[in-house]
Protein backbone atom coordinates (compact mmCIF):
# COMPACT_ATOMS: atom_id res chain seq x y z
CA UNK A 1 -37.48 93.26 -120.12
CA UNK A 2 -37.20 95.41 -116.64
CA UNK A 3 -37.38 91.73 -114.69
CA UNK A 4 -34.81 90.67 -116.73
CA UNK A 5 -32.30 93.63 -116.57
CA UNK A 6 -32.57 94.20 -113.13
CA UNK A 7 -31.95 90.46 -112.79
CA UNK A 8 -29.08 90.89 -114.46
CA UNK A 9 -27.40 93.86 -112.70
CA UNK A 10 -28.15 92.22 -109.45
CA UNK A 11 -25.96 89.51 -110.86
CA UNK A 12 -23.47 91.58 -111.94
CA UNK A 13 -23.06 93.97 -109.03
CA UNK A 14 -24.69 92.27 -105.99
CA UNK A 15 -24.01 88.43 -105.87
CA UNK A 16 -21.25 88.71 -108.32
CA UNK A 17 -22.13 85.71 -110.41
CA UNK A 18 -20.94 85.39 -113.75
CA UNK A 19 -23.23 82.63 -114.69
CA UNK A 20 -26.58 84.02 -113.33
CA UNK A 21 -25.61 87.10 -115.50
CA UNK A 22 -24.77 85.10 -118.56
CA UNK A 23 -28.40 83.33 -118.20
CA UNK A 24 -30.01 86.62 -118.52
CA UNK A 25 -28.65 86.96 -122.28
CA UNK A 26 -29.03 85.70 -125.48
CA UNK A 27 -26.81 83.12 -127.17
CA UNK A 28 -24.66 85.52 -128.72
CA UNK A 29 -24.69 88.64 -126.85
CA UNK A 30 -22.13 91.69 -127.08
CA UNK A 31 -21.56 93.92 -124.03
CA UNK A 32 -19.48 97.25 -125.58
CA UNK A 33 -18.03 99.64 -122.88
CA UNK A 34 -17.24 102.51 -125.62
CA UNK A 35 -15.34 105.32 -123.23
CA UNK A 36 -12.73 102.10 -122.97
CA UNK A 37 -13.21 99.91 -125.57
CA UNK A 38 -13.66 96.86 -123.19
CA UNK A 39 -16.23 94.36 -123.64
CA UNK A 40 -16.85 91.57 -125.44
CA UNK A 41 -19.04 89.47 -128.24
CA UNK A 42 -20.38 86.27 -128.03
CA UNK A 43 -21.01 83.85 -125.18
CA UNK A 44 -17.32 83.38 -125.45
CA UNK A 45 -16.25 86.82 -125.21
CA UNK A 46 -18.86 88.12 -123.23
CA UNK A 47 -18.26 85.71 -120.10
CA UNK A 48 -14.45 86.07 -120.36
CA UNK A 49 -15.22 89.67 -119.85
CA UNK A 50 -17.36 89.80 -116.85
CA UNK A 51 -15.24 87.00 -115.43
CA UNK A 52 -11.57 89.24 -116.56
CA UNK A 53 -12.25 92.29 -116.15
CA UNK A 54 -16.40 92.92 -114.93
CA UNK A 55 -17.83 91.05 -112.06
CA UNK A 56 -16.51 91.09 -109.04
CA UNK A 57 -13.51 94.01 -110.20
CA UNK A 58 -15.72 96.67 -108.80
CA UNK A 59 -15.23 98.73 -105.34
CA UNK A 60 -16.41 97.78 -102.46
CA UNK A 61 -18.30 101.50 -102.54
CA UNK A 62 -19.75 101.21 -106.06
CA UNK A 63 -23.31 102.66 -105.89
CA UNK A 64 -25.71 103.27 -109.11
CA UNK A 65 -28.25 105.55 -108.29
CA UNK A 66 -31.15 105.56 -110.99
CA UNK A 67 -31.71 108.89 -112.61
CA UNK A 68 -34.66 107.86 -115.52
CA UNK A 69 -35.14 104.90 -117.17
CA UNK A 70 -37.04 104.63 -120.74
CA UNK A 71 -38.54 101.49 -121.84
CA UNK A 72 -38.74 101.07 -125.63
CA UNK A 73 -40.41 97.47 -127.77
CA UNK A 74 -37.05 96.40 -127.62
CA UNK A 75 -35.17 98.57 -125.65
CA UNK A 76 -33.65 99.73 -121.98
CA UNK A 77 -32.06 103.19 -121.72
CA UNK A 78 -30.86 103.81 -118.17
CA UNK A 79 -29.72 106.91 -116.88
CA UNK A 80 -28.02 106.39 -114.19
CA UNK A 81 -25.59 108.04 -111.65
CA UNK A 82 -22.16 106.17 -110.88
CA UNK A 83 -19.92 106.50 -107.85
CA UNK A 84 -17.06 104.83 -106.11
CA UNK A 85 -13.39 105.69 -104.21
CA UNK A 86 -10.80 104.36 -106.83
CA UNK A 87 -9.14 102.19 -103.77
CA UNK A 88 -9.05 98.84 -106.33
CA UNK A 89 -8.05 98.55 -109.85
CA UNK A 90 -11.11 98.75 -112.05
CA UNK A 91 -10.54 97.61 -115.27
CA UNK A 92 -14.09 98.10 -117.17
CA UNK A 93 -13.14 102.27 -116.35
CA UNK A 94 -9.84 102.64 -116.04
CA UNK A 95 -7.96 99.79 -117.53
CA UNK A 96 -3.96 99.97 -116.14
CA UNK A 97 -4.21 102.42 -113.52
CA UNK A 98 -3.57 101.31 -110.14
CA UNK A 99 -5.69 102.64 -107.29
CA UNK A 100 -5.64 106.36 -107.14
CA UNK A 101 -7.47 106.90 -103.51
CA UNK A 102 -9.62 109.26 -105.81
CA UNK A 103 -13.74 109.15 -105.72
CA UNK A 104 -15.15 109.35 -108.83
CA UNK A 105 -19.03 110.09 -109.15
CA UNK A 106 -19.99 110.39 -113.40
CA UNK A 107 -23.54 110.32 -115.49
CA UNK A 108 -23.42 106.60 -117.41
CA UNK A 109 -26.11 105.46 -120.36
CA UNK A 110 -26.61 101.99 -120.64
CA UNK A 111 -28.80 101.11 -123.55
CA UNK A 112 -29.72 97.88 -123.48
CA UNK A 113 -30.97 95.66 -126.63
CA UNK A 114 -33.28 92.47 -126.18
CA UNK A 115 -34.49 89.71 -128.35
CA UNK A 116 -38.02 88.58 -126.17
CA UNK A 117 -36.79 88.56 -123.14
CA UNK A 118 -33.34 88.25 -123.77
CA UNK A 119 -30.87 90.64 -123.37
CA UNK A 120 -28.85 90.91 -126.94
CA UNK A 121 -26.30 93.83 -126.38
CA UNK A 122 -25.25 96.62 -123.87
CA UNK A 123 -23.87 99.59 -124.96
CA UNK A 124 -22.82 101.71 -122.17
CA UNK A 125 -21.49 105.14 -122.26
CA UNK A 126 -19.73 108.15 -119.49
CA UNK A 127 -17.44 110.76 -120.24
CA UNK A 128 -13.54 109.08 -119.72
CA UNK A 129 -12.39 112.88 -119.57
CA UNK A 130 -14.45 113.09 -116.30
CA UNK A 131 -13.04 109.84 -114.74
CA UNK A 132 -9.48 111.19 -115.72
CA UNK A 133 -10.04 114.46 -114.41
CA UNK A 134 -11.58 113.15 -111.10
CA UNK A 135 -8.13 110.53 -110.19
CA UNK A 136 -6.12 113.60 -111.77
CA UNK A 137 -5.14 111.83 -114.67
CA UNK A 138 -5.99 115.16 -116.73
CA UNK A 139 -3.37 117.99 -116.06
CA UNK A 140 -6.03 120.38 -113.94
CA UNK A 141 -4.73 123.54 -115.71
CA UNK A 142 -7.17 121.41 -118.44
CA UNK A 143 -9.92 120.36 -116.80
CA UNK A 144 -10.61 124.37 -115.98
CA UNK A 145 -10.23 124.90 -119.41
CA UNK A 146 -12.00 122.16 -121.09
CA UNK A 147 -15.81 121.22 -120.96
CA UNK A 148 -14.97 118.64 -118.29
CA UNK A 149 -17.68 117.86 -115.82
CA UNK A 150 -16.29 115.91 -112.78
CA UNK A 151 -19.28 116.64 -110.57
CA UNK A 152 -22.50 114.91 -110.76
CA UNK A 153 -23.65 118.66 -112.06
CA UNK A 154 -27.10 119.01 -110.55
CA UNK A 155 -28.56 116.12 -112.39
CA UNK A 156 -30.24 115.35 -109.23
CA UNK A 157 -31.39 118.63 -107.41
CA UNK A 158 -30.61 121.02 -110.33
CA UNK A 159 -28.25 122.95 -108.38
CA UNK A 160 -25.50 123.19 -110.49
CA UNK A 161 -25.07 126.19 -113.35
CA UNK A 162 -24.55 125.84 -116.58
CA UNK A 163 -22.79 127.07 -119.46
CA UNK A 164 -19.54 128.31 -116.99
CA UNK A 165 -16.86 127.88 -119.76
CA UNK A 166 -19.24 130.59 -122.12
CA UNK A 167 -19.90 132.57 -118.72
CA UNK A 168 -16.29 132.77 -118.11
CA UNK A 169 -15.04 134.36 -121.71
């Protein structure tokens, strides 16, 4: 299952090929993006995503950096540490906003199904109010209010503090 999924992120984010990432899934797969709603089911639905709106939409910047991984029978869940400058479009994140300038660095989950070694679904998860807040999207009278991190917050090095909104009552 690792082989398989790192197979298919290379495909996804390093040679960019829509086929060699379709090849890594199952005959009727379903990607879900749930912060946006984009994504896709089927082999239909799920190539017309990565080939709309996925693959090859991505900054030239984009870096994942691992953060822990858990393998399950039949199950991925990645941890993992997103960051890119919002100079492109990016449709999978923010569909219909045009480059901001803006970098954006945000905690994603990908949990990833399989059937053998197949991969069946991808749910994938990050806080939208932290992509908003970082291409200032979110009034920032807000963000200081609200529990919005727009930092990677220590999940790294441990540097950050917690529990500033309770500190700050």
């Amino acid at each position: 299952m690792v082989r398989q999924w790192e197979a298919h992120t290379t495909a996804e984010f390093v040679t960019q090929d829509v086929d060699a990432t379709m090849r890594t899934m199952t005959d009727d797969p379903t990607v879900l993006h749930l912060p946006t709603g984009m994504g896709g089911v089927g082999l239909g639905g799920v190539r017309s995503f990565y080939t709309t709106w996925f693959v090859g939409h991505n900054p030239a910047d984009l870096e994942i950096q691992s953060i822990s991984r858990t393998v399950g029978e039949v199950t991925i869940v990645d941890e993992m540490l997103v960051s890119f400058t919002h100079d492109i479009e990016v449709p999978w994140i923010l569909p219909g906003v045009p480059a901001t300038g803006k970098h954006v660095i945000i905690p994603v989950i990908g949990i990833v199904g399989f059937e053998g070694t197949a991969i069946s679904y991808e749910h994938i998860y990050w806080d939208q109010a932290a992509v908003l807040a970082q291409v200032d999207l979110l009034d920032s009278s807000l963000v200081s209010r609200l529990p919005i991190i727009t930092a990677q917050h220590g999940l790294l090095d441990g540097s950050q503090p917690t529990n500033q909104l309770i500190q700050a009552r």
